[in-house]
C-alpha atoms as a PDB file:
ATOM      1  CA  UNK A   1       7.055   5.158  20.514  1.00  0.00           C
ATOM      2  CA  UNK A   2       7.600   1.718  20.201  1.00  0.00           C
ATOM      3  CA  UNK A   3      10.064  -0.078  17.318  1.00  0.00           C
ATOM      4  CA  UNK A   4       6.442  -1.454  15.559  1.00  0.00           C
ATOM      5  CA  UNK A   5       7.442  -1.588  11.726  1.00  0.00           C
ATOM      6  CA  UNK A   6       4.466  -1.053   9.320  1.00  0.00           C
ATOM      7  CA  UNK A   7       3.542  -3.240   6.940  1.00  0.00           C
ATOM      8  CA  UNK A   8       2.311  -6.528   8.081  1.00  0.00           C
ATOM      9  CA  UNK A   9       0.174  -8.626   5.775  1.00  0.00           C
ATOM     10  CA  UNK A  10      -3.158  -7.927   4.819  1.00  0.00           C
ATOM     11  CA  UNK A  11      -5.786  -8.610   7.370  1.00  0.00           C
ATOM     12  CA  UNK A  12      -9.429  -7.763   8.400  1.00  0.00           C
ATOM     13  CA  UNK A  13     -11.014  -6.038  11.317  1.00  0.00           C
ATOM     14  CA  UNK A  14     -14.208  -6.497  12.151  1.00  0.00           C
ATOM     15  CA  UNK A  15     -16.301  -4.671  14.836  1.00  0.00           C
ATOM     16  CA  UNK A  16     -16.616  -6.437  17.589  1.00  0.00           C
ATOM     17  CA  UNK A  17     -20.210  -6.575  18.256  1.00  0.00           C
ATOM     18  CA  UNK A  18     -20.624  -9.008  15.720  1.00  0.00           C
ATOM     19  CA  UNK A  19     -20.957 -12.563  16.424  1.00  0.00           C
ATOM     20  CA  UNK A  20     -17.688 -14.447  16.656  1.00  0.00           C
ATOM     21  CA  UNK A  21     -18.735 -17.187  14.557  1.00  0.00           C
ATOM     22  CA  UNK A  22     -19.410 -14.102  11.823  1.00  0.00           C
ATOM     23  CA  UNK A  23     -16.166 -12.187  12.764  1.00  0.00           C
ATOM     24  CA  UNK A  24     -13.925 -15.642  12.352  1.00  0.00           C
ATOM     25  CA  UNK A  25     -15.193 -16.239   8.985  1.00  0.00           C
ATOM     26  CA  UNK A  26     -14.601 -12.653   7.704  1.00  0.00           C
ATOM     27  CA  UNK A  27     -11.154 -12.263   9.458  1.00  0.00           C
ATOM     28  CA  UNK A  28     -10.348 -16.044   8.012  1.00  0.00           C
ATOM     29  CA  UNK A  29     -11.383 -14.781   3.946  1.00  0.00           C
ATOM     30  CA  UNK A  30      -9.796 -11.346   3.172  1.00  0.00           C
ATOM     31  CA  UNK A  31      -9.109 -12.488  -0.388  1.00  0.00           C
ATOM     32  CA  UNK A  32     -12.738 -13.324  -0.801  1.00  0.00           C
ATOM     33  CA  UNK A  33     -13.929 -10.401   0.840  1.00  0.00           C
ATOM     34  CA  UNK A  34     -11.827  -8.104  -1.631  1.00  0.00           C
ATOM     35  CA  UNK A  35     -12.963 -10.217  -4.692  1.00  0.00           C
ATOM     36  CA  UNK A  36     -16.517  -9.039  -3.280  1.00  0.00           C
ATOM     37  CA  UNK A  37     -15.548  -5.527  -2.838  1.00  0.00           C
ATOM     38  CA  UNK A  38     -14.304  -5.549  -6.083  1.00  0.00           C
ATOM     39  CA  UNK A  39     -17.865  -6.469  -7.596  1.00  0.00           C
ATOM     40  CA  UNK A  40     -17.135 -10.250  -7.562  1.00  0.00           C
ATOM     41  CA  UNK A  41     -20.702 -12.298  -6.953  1.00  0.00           C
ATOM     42  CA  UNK A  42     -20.628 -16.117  -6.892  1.00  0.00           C
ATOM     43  CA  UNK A  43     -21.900 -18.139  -9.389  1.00  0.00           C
ATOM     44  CA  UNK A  44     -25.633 -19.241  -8.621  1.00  0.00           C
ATOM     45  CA  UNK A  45     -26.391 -22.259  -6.234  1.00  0.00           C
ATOM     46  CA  UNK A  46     -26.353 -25.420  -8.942  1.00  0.00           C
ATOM     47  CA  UNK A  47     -28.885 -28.384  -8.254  1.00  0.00           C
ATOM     48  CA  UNK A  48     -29.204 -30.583  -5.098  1.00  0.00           C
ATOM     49  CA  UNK A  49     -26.102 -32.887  -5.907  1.00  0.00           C
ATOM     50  CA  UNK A  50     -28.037 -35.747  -4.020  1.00  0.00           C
ATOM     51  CA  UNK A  51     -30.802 -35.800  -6.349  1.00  0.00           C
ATOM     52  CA  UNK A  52     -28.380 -35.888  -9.023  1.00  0.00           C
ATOM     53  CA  UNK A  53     -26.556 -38.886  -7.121  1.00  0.00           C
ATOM     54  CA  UNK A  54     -30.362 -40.366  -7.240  1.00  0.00           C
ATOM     55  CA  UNK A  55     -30.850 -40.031 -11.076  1.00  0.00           C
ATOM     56  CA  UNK A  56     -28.241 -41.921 -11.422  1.00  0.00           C
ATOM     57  CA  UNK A  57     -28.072 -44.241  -9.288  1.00  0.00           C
ATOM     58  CA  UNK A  58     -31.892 -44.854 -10.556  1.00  0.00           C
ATOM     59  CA  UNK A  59     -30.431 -44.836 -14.064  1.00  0.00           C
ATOM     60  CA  UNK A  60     -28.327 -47.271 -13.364  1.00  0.00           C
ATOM     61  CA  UNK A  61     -30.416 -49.546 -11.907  1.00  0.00           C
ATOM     62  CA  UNK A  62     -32.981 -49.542 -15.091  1.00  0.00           C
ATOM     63  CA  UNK A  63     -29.965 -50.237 -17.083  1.00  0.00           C
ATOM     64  CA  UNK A  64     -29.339 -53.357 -15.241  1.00  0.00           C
ATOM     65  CA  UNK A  65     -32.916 -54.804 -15.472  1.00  0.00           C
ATOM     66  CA  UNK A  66     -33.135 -53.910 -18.876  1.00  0.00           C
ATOM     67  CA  UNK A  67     -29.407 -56.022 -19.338  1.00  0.00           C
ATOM     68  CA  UNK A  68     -30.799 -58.915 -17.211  1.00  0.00           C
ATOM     69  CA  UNK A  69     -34.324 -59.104 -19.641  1.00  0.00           C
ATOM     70  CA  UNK A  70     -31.938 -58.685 -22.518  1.00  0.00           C
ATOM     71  CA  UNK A  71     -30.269 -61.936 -21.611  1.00  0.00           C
ATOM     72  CA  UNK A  72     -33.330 -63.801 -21.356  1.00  0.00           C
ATOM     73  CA  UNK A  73     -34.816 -62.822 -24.492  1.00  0.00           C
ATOM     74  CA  UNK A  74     -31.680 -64.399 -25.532  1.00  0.00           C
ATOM     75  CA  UNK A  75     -32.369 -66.989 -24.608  1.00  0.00           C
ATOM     76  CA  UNK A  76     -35.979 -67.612 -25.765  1.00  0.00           C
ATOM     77  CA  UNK A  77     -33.658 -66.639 -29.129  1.00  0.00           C
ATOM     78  CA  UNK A  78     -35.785 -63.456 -29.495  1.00  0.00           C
ATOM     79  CA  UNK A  79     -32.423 -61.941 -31.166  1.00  0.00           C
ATOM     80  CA  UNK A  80     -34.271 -58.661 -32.500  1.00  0.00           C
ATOM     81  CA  UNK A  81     -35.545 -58.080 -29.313  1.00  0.00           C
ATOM     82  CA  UNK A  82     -32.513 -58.976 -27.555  1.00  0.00           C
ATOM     83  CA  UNK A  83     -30.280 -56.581 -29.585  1.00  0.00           C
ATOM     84  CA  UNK A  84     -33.083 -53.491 -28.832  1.00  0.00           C
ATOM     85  CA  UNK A  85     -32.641 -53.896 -25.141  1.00  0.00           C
ATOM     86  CA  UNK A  86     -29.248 -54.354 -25.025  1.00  0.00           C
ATOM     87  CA  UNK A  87     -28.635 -50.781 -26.575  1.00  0.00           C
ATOM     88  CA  UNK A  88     -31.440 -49.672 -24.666  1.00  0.00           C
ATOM     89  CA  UNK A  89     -28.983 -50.757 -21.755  1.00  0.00           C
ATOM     90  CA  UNK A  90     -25.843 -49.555 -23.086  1.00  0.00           C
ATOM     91  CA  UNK A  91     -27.171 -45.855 -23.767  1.00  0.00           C
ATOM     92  CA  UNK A  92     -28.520 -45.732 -20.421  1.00  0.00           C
ATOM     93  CA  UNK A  93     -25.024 -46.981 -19.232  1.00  0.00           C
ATOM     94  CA  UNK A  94     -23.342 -44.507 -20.944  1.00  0.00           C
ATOM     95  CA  UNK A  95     -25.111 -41.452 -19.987  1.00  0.00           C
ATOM     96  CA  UNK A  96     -24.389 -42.669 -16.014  1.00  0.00           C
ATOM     97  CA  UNK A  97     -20.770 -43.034 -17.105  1.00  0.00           C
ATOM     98  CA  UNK A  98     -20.763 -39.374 -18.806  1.00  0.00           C
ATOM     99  CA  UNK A  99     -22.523 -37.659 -16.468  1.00  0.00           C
ATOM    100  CA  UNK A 100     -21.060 -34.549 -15.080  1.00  0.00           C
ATOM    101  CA  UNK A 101     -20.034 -35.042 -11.659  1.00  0.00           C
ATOM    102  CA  UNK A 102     -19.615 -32.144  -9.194  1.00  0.00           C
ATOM    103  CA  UNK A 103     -16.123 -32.882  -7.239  1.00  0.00           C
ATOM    104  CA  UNK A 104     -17.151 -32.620  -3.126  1.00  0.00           C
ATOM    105  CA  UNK A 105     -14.347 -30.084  -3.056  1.00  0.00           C
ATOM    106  CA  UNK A 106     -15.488 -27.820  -5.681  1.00  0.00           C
ATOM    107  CA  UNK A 107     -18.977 -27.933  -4.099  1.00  0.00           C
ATOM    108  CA  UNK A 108     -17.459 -27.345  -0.445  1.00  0.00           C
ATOM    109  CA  UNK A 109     -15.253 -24.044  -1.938  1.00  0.00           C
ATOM    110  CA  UNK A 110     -18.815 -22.890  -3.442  1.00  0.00           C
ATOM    111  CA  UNK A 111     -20.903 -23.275  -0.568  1.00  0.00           C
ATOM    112  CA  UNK A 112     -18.052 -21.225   1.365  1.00  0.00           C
ATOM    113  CA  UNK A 113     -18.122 -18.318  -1.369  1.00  0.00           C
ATOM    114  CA  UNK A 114     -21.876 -18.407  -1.245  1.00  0.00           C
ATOM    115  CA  UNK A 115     -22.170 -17.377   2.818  1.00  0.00           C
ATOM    116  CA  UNK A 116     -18.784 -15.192   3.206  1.00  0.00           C
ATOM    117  CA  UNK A 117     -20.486 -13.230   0.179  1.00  0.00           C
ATOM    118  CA  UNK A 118     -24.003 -13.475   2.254  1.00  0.00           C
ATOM    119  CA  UNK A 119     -22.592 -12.215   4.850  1.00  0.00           C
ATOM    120  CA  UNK A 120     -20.213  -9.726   3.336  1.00  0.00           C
ATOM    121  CA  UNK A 121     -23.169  -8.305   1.827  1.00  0.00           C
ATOM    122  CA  UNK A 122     -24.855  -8.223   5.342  1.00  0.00           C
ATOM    123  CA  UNK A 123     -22.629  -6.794   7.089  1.00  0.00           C
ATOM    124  CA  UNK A 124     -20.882  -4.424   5.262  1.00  0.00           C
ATOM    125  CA  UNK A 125     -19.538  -1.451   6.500  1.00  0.00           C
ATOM    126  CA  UNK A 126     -19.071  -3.699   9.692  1.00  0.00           C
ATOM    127  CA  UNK A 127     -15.590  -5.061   8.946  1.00  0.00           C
ATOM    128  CA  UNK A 128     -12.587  -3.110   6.891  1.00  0.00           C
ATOM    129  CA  UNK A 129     -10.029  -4.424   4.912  1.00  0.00           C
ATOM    130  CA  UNK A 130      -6.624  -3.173   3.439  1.00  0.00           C
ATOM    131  CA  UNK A 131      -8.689  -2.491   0.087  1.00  0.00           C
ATOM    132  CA  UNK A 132     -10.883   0.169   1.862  1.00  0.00           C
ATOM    133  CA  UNK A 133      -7.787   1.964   3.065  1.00  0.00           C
ATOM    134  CA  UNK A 134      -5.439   5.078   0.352  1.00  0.00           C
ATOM    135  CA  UNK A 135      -1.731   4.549   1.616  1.00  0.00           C
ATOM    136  CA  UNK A 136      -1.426   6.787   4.543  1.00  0.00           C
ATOM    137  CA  UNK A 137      -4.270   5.333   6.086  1.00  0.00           C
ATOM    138  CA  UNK A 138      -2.969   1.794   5.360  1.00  0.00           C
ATOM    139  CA  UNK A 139       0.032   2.693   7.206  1.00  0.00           C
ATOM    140  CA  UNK A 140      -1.863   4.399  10.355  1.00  0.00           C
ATOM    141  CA  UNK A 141      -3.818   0.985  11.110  1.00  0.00           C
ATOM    142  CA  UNK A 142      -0.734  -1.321  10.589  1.00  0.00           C
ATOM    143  CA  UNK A 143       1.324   0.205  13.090  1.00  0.00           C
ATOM    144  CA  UNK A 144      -2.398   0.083  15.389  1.00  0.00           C
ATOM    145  CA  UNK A 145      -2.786  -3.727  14.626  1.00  0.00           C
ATOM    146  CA  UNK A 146       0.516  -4.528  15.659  1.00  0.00           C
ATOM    147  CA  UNK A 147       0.787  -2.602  18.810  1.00  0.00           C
ATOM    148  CA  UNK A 148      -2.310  -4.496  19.362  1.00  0.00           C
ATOM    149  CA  UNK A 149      -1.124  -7.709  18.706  1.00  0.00           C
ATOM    150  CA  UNK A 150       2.274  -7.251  20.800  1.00  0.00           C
ATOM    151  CA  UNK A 151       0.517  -6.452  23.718  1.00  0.00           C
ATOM    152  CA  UNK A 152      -1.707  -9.338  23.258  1.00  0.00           C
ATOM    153  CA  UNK A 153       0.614 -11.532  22.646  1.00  0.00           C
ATOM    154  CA  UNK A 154       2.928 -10.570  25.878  1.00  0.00           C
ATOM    155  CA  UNK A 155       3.673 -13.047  28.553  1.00  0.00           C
ATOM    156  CA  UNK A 156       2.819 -10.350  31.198  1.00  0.00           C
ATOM    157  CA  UNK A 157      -0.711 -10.166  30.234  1.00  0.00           C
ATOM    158  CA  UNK A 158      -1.183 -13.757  29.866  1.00  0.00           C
ATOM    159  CA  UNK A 159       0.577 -13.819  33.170  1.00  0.00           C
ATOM    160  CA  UNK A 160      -2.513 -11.648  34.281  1.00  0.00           C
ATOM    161  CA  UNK A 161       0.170  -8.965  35.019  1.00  0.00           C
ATOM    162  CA  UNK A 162      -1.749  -6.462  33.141  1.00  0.00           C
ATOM    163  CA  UNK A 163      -5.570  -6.046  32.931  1.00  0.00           C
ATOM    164  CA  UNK A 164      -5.844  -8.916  30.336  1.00  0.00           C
ATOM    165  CA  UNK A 165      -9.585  -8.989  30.413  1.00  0.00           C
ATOM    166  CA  UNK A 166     -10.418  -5.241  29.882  1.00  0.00           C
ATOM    167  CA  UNK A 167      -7.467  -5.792  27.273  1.00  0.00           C
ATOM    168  CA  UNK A 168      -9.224  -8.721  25.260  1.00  0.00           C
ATOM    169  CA  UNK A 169     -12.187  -6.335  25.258  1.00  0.00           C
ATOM    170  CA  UNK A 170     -10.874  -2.345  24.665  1.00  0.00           C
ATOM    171  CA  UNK A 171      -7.523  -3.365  22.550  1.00  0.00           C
ATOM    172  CA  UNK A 172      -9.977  -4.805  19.675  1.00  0.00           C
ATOM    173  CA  UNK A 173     -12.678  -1.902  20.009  1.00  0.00           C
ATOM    174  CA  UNK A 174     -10.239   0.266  20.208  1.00  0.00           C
ATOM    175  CA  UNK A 175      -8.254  -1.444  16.931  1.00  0.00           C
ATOM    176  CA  UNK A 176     -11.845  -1.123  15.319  1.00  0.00           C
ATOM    177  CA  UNK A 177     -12.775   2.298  16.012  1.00  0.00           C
ATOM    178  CA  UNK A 178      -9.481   3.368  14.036  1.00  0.00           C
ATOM    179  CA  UNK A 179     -10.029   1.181  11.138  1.00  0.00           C
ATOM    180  CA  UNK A 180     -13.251   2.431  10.998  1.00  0.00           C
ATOM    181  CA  UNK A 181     -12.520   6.362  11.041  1.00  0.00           C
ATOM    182  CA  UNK A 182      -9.573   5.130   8.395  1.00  0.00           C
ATOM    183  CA  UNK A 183     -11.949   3.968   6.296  1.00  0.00           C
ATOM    184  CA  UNK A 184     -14.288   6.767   6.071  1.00  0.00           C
ATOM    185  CA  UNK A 185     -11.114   9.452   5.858  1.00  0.00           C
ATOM    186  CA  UNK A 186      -9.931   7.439   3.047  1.00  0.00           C
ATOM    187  CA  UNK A 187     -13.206   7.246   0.766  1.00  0.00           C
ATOM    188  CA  UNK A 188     -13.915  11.043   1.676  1.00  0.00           C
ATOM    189  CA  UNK A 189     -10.178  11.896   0.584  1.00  0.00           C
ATOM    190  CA  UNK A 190     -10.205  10.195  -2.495  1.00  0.00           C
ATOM    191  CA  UNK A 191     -13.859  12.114  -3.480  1.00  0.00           C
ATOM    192  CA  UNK A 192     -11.733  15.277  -2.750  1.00  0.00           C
ATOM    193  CA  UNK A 193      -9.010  14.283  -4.748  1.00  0.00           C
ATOM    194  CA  UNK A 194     -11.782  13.745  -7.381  1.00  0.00           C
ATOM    195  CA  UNK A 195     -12.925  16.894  -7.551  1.00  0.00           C
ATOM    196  CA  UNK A 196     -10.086  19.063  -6.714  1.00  0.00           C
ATOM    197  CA  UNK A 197      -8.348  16.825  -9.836  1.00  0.00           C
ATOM    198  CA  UNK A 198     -10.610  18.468 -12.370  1.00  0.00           C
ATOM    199  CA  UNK A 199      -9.554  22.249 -11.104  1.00  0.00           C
ATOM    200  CA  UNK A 200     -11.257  24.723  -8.924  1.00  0.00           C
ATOM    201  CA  UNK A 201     -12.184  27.851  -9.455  1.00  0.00           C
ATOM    202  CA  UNK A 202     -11.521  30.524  -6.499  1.00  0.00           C
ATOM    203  CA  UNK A 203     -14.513  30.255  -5.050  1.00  0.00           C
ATOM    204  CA  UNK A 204     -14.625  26.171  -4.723  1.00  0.00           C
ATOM    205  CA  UNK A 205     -11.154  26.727  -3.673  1.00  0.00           C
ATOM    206  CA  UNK A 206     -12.486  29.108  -0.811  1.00  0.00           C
ATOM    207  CA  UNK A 207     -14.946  25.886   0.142  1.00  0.00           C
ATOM    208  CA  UNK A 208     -12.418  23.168  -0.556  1.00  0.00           C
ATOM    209  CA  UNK A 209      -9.597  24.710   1.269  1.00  0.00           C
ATOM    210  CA  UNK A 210     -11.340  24.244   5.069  1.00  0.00           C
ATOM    211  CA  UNK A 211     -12.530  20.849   4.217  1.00  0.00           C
ATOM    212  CA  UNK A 212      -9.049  19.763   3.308  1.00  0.00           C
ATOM    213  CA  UNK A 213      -7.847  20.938   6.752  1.00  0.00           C
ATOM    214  CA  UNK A 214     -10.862  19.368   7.647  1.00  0.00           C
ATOM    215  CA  UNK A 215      -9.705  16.607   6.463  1.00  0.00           C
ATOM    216  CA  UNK A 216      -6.202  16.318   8.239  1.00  0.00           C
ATOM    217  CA  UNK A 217      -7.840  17.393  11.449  1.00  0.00           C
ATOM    218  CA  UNK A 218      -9.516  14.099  11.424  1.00  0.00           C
ATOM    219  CA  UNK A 219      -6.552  12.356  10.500  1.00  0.00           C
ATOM    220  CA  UNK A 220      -4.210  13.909  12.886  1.00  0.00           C
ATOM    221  CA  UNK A 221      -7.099  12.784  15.626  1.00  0.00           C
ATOM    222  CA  UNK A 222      -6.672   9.250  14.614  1.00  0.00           C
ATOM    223  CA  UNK A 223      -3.049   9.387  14.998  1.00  0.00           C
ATOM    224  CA  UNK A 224      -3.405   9.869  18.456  1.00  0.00           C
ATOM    225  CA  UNK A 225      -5.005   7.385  19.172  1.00  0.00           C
ATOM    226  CA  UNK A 226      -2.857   5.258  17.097  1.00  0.00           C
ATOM    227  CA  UNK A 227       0.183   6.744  19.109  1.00  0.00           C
ATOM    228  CA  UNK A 228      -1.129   5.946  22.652  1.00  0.00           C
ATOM    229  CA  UNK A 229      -1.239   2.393  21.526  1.00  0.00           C
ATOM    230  CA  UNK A 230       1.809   2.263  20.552  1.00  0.00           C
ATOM    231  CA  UNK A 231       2.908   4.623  23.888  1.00  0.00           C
ATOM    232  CA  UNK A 232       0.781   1.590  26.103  1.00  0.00           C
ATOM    233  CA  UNK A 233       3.008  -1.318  23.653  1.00  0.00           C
ATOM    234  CA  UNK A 234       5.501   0.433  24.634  1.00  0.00           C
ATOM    235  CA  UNK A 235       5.674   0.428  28.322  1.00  0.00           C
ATOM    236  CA  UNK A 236       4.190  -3.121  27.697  1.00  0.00           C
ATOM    237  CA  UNK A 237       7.380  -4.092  26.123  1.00  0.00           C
ATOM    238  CA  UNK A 238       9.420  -2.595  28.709  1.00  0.00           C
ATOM    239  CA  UNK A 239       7.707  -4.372  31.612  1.00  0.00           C
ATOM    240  CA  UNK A 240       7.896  -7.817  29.143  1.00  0.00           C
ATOM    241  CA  UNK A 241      11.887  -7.269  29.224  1.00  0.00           C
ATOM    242  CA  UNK A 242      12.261  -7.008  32.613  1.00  0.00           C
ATOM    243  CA  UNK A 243       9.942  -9.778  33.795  1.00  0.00           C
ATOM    244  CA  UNK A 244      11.994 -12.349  31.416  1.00  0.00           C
ATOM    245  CA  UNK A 245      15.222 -10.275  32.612  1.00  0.00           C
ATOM    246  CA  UNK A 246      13.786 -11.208  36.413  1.00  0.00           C
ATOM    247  CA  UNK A 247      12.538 -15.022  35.617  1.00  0.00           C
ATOM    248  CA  UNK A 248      16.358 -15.206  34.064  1.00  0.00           C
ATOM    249  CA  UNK A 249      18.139 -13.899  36.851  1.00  0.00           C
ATOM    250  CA  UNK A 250      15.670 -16.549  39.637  1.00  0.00           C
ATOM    251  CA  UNK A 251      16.804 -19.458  37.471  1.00  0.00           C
ATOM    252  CA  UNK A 252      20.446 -18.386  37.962  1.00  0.00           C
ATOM    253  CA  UNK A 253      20.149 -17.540  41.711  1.00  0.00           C
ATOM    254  CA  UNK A 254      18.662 -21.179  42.286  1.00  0.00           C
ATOM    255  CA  UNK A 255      21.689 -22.819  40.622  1.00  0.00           C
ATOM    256  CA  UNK A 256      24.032 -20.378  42.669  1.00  0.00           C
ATOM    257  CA  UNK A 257      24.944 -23.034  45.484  1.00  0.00           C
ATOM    258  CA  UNK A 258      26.146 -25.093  42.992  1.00  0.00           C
ATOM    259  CA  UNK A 259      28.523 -22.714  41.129  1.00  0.00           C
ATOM    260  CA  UNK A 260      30.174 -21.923  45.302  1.00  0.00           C
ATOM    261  CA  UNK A 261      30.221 -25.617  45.699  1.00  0.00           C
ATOM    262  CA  UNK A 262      31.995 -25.947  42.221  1.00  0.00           C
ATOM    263  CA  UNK A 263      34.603 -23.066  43.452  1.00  0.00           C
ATOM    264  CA  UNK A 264      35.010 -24.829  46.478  1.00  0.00           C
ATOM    265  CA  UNK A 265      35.893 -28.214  45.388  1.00  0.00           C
ATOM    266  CA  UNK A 266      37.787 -27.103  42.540  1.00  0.00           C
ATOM    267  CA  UNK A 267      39.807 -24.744  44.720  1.00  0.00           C
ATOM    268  CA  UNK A 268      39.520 -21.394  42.836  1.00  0.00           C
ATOM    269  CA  UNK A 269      39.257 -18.102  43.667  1.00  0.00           C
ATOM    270  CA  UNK A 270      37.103 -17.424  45.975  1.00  0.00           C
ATOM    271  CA  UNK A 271      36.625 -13.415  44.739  1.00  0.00           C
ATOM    272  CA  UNK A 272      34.290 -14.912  42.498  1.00  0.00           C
ATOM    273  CA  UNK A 273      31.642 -15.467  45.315  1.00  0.00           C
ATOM    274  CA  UNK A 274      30.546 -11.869  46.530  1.00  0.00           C
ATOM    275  CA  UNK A 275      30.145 -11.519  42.143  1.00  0.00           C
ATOM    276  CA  UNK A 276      27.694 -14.420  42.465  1.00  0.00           C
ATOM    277  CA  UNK A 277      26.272 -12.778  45.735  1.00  0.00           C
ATOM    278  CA  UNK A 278      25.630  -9.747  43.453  1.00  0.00           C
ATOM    279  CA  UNK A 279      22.252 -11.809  41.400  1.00  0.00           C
ATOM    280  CA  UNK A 280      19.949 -11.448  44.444  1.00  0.00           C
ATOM    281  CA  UNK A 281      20.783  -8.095  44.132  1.00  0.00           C
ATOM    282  CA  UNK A 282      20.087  -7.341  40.899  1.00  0.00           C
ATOM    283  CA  UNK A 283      16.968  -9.681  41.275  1.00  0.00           C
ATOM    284  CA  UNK A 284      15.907  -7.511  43.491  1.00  0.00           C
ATOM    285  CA  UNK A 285      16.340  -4.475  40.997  1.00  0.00           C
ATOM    286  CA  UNK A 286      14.523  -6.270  38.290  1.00  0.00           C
ATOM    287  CA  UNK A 287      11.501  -6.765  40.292  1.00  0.00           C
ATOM    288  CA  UNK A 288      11.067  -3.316  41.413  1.00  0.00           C
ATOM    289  CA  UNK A 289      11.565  -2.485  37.355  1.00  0.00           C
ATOM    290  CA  UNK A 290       8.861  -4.441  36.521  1.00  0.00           C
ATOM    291  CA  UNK A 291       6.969  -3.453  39.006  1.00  0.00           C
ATOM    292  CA  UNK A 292       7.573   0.431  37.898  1.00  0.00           C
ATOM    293  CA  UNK A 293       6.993  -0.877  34.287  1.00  0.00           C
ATOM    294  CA  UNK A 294       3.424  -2.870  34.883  1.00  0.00           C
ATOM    295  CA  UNK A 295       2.912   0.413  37.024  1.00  0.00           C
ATOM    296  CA  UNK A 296       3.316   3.023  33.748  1.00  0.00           C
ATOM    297  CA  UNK A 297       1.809   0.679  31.365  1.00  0.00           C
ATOM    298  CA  UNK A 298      -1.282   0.352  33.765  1.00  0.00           C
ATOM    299  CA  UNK A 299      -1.126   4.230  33.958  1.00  0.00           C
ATOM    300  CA  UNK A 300      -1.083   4.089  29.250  1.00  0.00           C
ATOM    301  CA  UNK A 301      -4.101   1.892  29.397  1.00  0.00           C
ATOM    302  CA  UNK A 302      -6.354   4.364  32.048  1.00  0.00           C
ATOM    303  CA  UNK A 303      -5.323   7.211  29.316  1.00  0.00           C
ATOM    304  CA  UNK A 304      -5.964   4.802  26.462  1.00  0.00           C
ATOM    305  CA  UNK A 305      -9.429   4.047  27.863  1.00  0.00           C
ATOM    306  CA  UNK A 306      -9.953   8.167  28.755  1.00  0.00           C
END
């Protein structure tokens, strides 16, 4: 068991056989995607805000002519004529002046509402968020996503010291598959709850008791799987100690002629050299611990994929 603390902030997982243009966007909107599990529907698509742009651009145009003509029938001293256009012109340059805009921002937040709803509505049951989850089951797939993420996050395996490609792929499915039994434990628990809250009589009790065991069958199952993550993040963090153990120990055996050349010159003790000696030794330990470490989480991962 690794020292994995629950309780990381709210994410999404999303099965991976969706597209990962889809699977960004839902991973990058949980608050959107609870606001839609919730009930919450965008407001409806508004009109084209070019064509509005051309009304009034239109508008103002009109308004302009009709300013110009005013000014000539000035002019020719046509003075009732004159004053007609002119508030012709000013009401139409008014209502260009007063006319709603629709900020480029607002618009860009409501086109993104409109398609992560679209496709929250497409894809559900294809992606599960904290919301989906009752406590326990909240708990389960944090400690899951963050053995996940330590092992993917590891210098060994982007060192290629584990198998990081059958990692990229099984780690997620694997993160997926328990979100996705979480999520069905948790809605049929709560329907238990439900009915078992308005009292049983003996013989629903007789039904209800094997489906509660039923119940924490399933949930035990999942835990297993949740702990041989953690059991592979564990020997994962092992291995990661001892290869930056190793890599410190190599920087400090390369320096080592120059520490003996310093306790040469300055005329010191020269019991201090078969200590210094004593790194390619314990370089030499290191390696075969990582080696032993790569070797058992390498052994986690065939029993993860089993």
């Amino acid at each position: 068991m690794t020292d994995i603390l629950p309780g990381r902030p709210a994410k999404v997982v999303v099965d991976p056989a969706l597209s990962r243009e889809v699977a960004d966007l839902l991973r990058a909107n949980h608050a959107l995607l609870a606001r839609v599990h919730q009930g919450w529907r965008p407001p409806p698509k508004g009109p084209d805000p070019t064509l509005g742009l051309a009304v009034s651009v239109g508008t103002g145009v009109v308004a302009a002519v009709l300013a110009l003509y005013g000014l000539a029938l000035f002019a020719a001293e046509r003075y009732t004529s004159f004053a007609m256009t002119m508030t012709g012109a000013a009401v139409l340059t008014v209502a260009v002046l007063l006319r709603p805009r629709t900020d480029a921002g607002i618009e860009r937040r409501r086109a993104l509402e409109r398609e992560v709803h679209q496709h929250a509505r497409g894809h559900e049951g294809r992606y599960v968020l904290d919301e989906h989850l009752d406590e326990p089951a909240r708990a389960l797939l944090a400690r899951a996503g963050a053995a996940v993420e330590q092992i993917m996050a590891s210098r060994i395996n982007a060192e290629g010291l584990l198998d990081d490609v059958r990692n990229a792929v099984m780690l997620p499915a694997q993160e997926w598959e328990i979100a996705r039994l979480l999520a069905k434990l948790s809605a049929l628990r709560a329907e238990h709850q439900e009915v078992i809250a308005e009292g049983v009589t003996p013989e629903v009790a007789a039904v209800a008791g094997p489906l509660a065991e039923a119940l924490d069958s399933s949930e035990a199952a999942v835990l297993a799987r949740v702990e041989a993550l953690e059991r592979y993040a564990g020997h994962v963090a092992d291995a990661e100690r001892a290869y930056r153990a190793r890599r410190q120990i190599e920087r400090l055996s390369a320096r080592l002629p120059r520490y003996e050349e310093l306790l040469v010159e300055s005329g010191a003790d020269g019991a201090a050299v078969p200590e210094l000696d004593g790194l390619s030794e314990e370089a030499g330990r290191l390696e075969q611990a990582l080696r032993d470490s790569v070797s058992s989480a390498h052994e986690a991962f065939r029993h993860l994929g089993g």
